[in-house]
N, C-alpha and C. Protein backbone atom coordinates (compact mmCIF):
# COMPACT_ATOMS: atom_id res chain seq x y z
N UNK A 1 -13.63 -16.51 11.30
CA UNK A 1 -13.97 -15.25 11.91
C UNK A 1 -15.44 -15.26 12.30
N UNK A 2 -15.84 -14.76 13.76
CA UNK A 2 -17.29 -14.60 13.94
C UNK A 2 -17.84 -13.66 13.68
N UNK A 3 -18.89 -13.40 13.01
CA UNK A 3 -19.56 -12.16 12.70
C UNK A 3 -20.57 -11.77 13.58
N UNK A 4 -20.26 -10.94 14.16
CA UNK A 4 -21.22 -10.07 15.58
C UNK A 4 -22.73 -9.18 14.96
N UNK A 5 -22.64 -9.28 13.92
CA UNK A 5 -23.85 -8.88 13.87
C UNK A 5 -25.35 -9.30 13.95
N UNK A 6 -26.49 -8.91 13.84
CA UNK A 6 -27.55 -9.29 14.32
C UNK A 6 -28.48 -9.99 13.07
N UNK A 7 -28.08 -10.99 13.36
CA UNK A 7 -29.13 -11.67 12.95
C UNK A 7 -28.76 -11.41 10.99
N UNK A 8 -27.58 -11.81 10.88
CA UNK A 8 -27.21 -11.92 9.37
C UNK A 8 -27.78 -13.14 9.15
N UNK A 9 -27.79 -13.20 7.37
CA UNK A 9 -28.28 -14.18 6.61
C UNK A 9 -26.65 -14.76 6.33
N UNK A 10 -26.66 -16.19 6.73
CA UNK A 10 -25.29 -16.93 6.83
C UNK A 10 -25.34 -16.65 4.90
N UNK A 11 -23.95 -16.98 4.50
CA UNK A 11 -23.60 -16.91 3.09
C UNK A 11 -23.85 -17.87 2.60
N UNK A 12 -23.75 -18.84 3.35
CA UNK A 12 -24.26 -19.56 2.64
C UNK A 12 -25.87 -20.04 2.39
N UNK A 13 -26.38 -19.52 2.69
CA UNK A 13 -27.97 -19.32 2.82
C UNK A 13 -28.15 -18.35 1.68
N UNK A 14 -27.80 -17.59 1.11
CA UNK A 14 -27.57 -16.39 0.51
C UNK A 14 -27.69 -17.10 -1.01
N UNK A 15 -28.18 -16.87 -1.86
CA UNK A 15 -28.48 -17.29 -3.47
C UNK A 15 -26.99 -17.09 -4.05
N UNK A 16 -26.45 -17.49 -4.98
CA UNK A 16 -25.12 -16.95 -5.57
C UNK A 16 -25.07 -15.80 -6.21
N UNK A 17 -26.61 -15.64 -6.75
CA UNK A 17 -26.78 -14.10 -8.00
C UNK A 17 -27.19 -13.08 -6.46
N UNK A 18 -28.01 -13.69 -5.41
CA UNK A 18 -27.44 -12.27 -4.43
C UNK A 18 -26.13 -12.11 -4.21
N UNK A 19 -25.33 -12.81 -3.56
CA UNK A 19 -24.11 -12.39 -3.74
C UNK A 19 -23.08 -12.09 -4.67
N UNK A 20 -23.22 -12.21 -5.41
CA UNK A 20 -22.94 -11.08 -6.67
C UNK A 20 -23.25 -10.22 -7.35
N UNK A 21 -24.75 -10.11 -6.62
CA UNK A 21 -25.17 -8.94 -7.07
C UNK A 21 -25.06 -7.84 -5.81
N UNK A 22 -24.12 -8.25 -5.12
CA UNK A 22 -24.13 -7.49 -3.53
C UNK A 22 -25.39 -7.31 -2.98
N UNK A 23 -26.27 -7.99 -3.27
CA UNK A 23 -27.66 -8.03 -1.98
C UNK A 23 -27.11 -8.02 -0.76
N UNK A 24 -27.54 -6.63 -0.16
CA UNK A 24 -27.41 -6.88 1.42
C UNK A 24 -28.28 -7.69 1.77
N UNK A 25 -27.62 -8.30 3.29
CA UNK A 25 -28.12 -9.22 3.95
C UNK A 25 -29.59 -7.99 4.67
N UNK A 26 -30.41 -9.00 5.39
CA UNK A 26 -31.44 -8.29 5.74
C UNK A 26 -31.37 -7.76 6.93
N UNK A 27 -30.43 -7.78 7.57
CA UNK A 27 -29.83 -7.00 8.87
C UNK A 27 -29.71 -5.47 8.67
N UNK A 28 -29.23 -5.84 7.05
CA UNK A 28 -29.11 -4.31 7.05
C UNK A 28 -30.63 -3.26 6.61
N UNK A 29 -31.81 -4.19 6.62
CA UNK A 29 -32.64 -3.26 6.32
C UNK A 29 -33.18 -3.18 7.95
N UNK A 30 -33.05 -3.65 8.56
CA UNK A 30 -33.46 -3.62 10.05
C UNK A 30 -32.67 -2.70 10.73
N UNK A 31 -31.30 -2.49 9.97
CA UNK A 31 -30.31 -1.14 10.87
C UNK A 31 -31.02 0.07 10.39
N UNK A 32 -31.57 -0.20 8.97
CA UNK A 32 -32.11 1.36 8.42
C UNK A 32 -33.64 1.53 9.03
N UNK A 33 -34.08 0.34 9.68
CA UNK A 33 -35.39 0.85 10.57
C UNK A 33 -35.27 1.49 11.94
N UNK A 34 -34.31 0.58 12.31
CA UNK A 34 -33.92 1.00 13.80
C UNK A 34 -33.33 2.71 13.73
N UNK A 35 -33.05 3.00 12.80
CA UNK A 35 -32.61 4.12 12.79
C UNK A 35 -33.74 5.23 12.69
N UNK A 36 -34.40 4.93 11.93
CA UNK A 36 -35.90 5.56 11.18
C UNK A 36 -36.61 5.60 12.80
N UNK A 37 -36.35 4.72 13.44
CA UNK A 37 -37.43 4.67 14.65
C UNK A 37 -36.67 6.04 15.78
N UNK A 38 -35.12 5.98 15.94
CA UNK A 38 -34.76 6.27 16.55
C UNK A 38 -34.81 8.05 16.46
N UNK A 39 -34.65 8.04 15.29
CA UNK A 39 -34.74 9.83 14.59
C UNK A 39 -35.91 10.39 14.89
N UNK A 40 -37.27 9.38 14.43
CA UNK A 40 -38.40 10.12 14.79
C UNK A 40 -38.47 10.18 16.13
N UNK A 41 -38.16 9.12 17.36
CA UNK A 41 -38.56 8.96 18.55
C UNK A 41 -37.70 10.73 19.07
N UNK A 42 -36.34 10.50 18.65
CA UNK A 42 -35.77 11.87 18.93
C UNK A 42 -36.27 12.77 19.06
N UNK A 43 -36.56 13.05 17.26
CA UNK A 43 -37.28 14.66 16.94
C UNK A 43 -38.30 14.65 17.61
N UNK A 44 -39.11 13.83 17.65
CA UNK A 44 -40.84 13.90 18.04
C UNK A 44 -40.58 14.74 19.95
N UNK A 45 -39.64 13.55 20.44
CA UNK A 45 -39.44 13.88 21.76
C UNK A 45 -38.76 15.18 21.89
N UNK A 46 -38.16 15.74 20.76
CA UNK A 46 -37.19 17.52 21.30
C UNK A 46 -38.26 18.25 21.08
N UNK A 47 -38.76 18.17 20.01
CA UNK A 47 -39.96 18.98 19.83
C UNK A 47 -41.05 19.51 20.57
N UNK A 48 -40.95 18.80 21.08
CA UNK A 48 -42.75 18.31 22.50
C UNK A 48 -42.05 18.97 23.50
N UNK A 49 -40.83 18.63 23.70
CA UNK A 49 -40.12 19.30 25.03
C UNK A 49 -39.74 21.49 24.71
N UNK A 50 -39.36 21.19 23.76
CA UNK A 50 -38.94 22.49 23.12
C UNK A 50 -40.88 23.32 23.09
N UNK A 51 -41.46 22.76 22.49
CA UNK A 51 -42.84 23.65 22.62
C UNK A 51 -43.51 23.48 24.00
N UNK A 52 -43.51 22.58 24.74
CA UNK A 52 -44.19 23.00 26.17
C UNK A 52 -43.31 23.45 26.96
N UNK A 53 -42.17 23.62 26.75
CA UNK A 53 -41.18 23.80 28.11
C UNK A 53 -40.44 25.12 27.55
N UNK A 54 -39.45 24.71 26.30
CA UNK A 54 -39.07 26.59 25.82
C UNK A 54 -39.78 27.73 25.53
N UNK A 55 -40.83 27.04 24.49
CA UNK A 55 -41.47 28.24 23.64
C UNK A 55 -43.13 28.36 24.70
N UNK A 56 -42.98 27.33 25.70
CA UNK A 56 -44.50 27.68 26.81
C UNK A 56 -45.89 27.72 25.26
N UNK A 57 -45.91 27.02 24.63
CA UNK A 57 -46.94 26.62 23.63
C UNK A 57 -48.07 26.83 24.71
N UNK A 58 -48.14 26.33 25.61
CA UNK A 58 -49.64 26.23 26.47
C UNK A 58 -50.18 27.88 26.95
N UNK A 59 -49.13 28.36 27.00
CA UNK A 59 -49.12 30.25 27.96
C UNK A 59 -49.60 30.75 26.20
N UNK A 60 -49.63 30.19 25.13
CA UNK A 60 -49.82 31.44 24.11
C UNK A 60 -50.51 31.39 22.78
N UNK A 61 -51.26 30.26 23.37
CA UNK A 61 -52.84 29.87 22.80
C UNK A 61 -52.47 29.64 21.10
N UNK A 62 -53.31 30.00 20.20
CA UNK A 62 -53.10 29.83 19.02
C UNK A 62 -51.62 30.57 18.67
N UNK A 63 -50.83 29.84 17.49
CA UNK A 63 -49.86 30.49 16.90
C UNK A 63 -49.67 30.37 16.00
N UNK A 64 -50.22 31.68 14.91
CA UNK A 64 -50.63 31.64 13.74
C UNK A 64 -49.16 31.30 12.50
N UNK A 65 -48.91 30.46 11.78
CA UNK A 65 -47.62 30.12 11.34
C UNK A 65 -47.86 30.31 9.74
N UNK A 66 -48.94 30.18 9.27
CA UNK A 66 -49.09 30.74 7.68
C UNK A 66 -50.77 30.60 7.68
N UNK A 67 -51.07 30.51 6.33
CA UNK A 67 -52.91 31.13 6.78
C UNK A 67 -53.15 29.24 6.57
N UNK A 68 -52.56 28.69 6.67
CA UNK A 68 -53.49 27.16 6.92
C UNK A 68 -52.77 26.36 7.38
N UNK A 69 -51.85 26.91 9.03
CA UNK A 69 -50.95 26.35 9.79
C UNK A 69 -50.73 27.11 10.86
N UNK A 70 -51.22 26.28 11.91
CA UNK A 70 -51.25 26.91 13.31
C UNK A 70 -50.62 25.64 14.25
N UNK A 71 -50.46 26.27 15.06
CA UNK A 71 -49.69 25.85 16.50
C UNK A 71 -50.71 26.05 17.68
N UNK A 72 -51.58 25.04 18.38
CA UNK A 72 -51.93 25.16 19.37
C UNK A 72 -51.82 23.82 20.08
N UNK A 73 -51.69 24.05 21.26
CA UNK A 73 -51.50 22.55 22.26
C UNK A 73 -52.95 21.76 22.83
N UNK A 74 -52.83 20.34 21.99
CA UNK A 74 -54.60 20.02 22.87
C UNK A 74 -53.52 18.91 23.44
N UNK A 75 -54.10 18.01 24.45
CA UNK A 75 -53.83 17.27 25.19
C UNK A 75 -54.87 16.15 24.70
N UNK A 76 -54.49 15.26 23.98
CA UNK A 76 -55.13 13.74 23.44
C UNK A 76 -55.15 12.90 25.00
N UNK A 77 -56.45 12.42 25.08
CA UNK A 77 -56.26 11.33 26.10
C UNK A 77 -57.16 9.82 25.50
N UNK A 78 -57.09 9.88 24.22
CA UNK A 78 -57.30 9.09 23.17
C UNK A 78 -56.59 8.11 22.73
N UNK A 79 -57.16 7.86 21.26
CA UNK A 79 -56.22 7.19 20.22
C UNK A 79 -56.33 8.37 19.30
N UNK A 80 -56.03 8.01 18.18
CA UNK A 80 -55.89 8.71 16.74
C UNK A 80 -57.55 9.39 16.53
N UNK A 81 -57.33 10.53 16.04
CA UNK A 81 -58.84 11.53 16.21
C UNK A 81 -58.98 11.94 17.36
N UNK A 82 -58.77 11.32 18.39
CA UNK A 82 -59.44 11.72 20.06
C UNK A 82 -60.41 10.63 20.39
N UNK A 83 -60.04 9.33 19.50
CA UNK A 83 -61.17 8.41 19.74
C UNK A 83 -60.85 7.84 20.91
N UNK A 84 -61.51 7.19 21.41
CA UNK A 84 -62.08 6.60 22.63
C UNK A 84 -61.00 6.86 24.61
N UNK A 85 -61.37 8.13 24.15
CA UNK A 85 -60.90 9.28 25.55
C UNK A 85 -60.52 8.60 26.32
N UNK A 86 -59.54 8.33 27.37
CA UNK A 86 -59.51 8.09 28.54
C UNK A 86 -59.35 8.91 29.73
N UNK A 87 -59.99 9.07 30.39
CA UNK A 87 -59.87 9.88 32.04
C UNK A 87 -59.34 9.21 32.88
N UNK A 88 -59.28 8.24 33.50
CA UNK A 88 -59.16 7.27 34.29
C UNK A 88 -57.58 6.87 34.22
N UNK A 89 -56.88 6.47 35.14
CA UNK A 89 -55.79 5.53 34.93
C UNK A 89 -55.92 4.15 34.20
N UNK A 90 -56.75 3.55 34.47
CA UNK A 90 -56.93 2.35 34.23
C UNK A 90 -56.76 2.33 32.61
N UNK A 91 -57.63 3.22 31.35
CA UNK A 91 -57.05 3.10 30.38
C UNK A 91 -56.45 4.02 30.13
N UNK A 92 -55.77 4.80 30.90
CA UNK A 92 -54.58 5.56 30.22
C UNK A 92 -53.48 4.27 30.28
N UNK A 93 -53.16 3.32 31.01
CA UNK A 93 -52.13 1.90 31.24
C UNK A 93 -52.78 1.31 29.98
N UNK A 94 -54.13 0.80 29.75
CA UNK A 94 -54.34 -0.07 28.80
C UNK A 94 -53.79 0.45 27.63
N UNK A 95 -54.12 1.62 27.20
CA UNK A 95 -53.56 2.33 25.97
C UNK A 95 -52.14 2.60 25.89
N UNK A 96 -51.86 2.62 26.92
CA UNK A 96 -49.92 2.61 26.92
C UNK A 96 -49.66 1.39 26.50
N UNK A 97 -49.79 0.10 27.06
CA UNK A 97 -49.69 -1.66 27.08
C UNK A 97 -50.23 -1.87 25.39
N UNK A 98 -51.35 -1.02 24.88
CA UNK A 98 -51.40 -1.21 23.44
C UNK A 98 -50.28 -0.74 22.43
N UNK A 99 -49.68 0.56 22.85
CA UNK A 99 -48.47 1.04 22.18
C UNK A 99 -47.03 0.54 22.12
N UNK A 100 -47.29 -0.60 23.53
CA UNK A 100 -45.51 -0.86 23.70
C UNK A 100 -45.85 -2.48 23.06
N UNK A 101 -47.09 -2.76 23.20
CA UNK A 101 -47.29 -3.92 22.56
C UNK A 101 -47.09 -3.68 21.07
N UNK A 102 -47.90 -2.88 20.21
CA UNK A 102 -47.52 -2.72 19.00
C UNK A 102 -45.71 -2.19 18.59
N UNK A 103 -45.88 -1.53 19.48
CA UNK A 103 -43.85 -1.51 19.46
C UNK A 103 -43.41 -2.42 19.21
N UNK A 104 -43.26 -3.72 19.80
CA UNK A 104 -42.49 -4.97 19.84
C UNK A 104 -42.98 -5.74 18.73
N UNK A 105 -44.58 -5.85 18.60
CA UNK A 105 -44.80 -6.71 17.26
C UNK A 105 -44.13 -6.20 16.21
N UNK A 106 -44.30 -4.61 16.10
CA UNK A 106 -43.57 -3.89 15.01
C UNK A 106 -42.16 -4.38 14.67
N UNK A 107 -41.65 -4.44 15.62
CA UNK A 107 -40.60 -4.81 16.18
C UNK A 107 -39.47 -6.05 15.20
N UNK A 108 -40.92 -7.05 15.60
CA UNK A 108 -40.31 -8.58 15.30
C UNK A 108 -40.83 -8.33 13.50
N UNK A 109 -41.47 -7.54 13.20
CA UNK A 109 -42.19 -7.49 11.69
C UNK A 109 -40.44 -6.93 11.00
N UNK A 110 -39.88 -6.11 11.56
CA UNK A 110 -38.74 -5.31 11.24
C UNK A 110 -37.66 -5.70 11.47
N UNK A 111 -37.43 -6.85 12.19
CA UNK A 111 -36.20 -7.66 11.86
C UNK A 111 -36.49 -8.70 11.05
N UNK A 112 -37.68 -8.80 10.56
CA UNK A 112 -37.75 -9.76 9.32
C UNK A 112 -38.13 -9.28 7.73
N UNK A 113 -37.70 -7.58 8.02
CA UNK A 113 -37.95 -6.99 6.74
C UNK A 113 -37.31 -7.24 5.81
N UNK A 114 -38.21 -7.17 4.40
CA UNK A 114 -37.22 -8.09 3.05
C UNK A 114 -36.47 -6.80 2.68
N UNK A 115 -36.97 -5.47 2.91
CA UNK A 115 -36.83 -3.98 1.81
C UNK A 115 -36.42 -3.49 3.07
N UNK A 116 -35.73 -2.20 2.22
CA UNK A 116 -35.12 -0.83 3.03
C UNK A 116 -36.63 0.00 3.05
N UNK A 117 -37.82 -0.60 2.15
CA UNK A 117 -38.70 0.51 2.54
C UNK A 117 -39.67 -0.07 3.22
N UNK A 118 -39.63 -1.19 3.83
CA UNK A 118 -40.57 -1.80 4.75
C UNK A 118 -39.94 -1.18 6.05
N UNK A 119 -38.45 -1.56 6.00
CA UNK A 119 -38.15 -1.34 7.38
C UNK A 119 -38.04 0.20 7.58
N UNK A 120 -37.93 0.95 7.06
CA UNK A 120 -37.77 2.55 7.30
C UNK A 120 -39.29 2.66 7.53
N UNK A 121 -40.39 2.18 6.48
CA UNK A 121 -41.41 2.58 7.30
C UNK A 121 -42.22 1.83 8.45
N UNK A 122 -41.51 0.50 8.93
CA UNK A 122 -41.68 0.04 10.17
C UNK A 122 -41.09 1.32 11.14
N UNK A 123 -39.91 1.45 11.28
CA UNK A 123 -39.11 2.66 11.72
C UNK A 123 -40.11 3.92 12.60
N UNK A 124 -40.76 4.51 11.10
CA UNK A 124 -41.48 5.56 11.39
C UNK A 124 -42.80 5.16 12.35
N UNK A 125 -43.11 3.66 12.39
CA UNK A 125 -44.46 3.69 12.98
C UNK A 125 -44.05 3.75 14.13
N UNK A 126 -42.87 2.62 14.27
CA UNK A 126 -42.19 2.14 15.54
C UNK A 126 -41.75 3.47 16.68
N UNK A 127 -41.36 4.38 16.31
CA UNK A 127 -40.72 5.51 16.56
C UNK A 127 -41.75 6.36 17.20
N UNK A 128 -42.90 6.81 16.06
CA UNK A 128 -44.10 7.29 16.55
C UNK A 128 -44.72 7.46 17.78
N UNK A 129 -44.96 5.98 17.73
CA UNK A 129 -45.90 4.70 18.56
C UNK A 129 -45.07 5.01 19.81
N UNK A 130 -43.27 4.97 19.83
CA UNK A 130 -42.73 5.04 21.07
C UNK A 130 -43.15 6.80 21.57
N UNK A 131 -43.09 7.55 20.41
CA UNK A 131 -43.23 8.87 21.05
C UNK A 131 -44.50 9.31 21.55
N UNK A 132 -45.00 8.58 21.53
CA UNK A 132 -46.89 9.01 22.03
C UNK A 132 -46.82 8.00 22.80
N UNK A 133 -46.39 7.17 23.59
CA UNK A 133 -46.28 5.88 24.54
C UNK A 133 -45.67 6.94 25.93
N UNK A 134 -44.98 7.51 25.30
CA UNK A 134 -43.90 8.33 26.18
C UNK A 134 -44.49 9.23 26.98
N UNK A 135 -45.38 10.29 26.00
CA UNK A 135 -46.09 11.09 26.06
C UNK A 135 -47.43 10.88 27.09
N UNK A 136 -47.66 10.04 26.91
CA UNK A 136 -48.99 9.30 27.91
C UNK A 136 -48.42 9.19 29.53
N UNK A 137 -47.29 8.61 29.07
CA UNK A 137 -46.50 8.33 30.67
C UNK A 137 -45.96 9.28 31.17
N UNK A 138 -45.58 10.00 30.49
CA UNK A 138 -45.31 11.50 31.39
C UNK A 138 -45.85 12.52 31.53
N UNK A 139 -46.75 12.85 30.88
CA UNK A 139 -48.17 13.58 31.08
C UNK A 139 -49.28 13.13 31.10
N UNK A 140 -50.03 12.00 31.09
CA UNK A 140 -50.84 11.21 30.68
C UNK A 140 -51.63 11.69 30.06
N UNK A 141 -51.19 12.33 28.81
CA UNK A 141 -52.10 12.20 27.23
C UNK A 141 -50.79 12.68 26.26
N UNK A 142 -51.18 12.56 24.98
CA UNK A 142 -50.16 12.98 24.38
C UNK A 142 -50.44 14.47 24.06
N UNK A 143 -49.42 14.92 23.61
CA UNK A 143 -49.10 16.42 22.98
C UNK A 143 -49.33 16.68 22.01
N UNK A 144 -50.48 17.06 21.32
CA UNK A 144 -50.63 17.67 19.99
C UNK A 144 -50.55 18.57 19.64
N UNK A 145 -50.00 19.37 18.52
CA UNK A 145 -49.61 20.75 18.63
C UNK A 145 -50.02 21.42 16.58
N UNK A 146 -50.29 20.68 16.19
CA UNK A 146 -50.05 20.72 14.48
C UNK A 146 -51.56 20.89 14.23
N UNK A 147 -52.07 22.17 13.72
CA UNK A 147 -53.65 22.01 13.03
C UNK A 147 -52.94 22.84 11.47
N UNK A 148 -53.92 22.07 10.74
CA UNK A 148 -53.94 22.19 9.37
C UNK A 148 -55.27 22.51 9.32
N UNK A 149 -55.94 23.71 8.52
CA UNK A 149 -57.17 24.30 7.86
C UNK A 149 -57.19 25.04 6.50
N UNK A 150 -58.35 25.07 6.50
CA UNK A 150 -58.52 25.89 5.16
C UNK A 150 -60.06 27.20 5.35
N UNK A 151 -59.41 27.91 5.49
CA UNK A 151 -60.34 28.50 5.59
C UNK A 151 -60.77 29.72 4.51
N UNK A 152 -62.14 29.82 4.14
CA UNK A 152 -62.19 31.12 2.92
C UNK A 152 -63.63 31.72 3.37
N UNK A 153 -64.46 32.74 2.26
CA UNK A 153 -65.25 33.40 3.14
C UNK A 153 -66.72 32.01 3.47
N UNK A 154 -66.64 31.53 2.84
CA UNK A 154 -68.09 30.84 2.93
C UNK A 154 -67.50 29.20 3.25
N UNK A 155 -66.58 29.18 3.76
CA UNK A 155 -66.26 27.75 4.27
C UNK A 155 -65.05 27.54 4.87
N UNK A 156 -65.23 26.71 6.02
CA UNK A 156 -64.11 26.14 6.66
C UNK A 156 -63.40 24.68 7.25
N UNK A 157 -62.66 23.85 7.19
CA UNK A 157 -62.34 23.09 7.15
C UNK A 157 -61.19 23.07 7.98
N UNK A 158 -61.13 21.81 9.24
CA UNK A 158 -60.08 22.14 10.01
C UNK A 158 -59.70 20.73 10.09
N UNK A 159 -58.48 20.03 9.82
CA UNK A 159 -57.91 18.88 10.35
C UNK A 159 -57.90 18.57 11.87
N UNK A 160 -57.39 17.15 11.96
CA UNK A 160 -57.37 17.09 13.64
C UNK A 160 -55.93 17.78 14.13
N UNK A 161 -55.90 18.39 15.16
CA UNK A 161 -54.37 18.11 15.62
C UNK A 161 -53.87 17.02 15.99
N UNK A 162 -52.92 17.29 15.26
CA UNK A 162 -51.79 16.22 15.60
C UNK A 162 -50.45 16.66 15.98
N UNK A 163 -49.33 15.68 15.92
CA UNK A 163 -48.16 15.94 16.33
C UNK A 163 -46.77 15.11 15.44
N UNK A 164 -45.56 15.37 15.40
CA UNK A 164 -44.70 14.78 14.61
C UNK A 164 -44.31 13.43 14.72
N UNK A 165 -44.79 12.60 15.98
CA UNK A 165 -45.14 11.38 15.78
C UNK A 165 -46.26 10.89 15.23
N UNK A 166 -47.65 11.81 15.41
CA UNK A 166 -48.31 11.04 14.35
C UNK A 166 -48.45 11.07 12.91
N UNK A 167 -47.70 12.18 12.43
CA UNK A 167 -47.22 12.28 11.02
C UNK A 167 -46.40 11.11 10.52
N UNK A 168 -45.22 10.50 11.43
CA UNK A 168 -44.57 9.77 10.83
C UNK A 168 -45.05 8.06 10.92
N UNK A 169 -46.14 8.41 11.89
CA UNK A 169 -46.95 7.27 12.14
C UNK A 169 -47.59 6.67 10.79
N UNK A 170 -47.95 8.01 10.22
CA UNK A 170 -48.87 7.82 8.47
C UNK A 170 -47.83 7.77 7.56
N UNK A 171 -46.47 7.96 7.81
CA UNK A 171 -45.96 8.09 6.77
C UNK A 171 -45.52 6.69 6.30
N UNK A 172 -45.36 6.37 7.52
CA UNK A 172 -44.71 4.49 7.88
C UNK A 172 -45.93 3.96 6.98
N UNK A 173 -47.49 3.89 7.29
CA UNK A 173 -48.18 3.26 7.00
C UNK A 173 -48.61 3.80 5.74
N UNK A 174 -48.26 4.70 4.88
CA UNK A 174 -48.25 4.90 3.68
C UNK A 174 -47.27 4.35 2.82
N UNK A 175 -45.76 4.00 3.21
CA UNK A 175 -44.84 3.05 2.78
C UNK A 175 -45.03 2.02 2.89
N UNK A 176 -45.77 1.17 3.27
CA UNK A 176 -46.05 0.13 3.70
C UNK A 176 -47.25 -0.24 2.59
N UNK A 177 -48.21 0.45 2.30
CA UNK A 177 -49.14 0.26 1.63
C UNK A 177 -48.58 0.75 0.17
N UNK A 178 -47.61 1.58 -0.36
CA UNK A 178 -47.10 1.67 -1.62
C UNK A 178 -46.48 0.46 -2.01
N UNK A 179 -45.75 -0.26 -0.85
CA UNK A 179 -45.02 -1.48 -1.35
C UNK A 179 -45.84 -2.85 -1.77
N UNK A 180 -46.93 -2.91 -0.63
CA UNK A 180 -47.82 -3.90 -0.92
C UNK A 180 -48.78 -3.28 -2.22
N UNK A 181 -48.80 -2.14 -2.75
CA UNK A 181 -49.83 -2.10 -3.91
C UNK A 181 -48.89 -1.94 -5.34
N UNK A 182 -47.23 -2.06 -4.54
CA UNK A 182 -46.67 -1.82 -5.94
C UNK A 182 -45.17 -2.52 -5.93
N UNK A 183 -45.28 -3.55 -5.40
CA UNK A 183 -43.73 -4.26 -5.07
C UNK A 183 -42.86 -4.31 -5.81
N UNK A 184 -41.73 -4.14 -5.37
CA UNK A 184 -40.52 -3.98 -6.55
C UNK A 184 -40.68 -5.47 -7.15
N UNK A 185 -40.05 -5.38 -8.58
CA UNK A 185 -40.11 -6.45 -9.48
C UNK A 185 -38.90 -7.21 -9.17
N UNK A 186 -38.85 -8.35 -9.67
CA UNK A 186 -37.56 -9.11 -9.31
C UNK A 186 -36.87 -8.68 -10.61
N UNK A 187 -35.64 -8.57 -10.45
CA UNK A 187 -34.37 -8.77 -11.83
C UNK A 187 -34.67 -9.72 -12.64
N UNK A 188 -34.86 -9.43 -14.03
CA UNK A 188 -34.67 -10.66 -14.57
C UNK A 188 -33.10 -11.57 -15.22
N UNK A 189 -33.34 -12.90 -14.78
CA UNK A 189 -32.20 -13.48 -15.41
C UNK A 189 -31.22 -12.80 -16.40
N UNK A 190 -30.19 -12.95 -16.99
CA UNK A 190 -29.57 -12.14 -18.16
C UNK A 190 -29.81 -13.88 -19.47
């Protein structure tokens, strides 16, 4: 029988204590990224569409959502922070060509994931990365809409805006850095 799936680990390649210990093959942590990528690319993309186009986010300026959560629309023609602006076409393309490039490296990192939590948080970067890639190309900047503050009488503190791809952008790269500072242990022998 041929097995159609992508890029399985033949059985016989496979240790005997994985296969009896039902170790999935690593295809299957690459289905649970591809998925992770695909959910955020979704949500990120209904969202962005649903606040500039249903709810007209741009026609209604701040929107106060609890006392240290607001809704207002900036237009990033950046990277992450608003660093290094672009006006120009020329790097609004370079900065796109950086995102679809990191897409694909992401990419090849995530069909060679060992864990379900590498590849879910490949997923989230991957996903992100596509939803602010998107965002550039069809408006040329992305959509930020998310401020976090704190404000009291003698001080204030305001996060950057951001948006639900770049949340899941950090979330990817916070899974990523829990695993490398805390890797699962191997089983020991019986």
């Amino acid at each position: 029988m041929i097995d159609l799936t992508p890029n399985p680990i033949p059985r016989a390649e496979m240790s005997q204590s994985a296969i009896a210990a039902g170790t999935p093959p690593r295809w299957a942590f690459a289905r649970a990224g591809l998925l992770a990528a695909g959910l955020t690319l979704g949500f990120d993309q209904a969202l962005k569409l649903w606040l500039l186009f249903g709810y007209q986010l741009e026609n209604r300026g701040l929107v106060t959502l609890t006392p240290f959560l607001d809704l207002v629309l900036a237009w990033n023609r950046g990277i992450s922070y608003g660093l290094f602006q672009q006006d120009g076409e020329l790097g609004r393309w370079v900065l796109i060509a950086i995102k679809l490039g990191a897409a694909i490296g992401l990419t090849v990192w995530l069909s060679r994931a060992g864990s379900r939590l590498t590849a879910v948080a490949l997923g989230l970067i991957i996903g992100g990365a596509l939803g602010n890639a998107i965002d550039r190309i069809a408006y040329g900047a992305v959509a930020d809409f998310v401020l976090l503050h704190i404000t009291t009488a003698t001080w204030e503190f305001r996060w950057y805006v951001f948006n639900l791809a770049d949340a899941a952008i950090v979330a990817g790269v916070v899974g990523l850095l829990y695993e490398s500072l805390f890797p699962p242990r191997a089983a020991k022998a019986p």
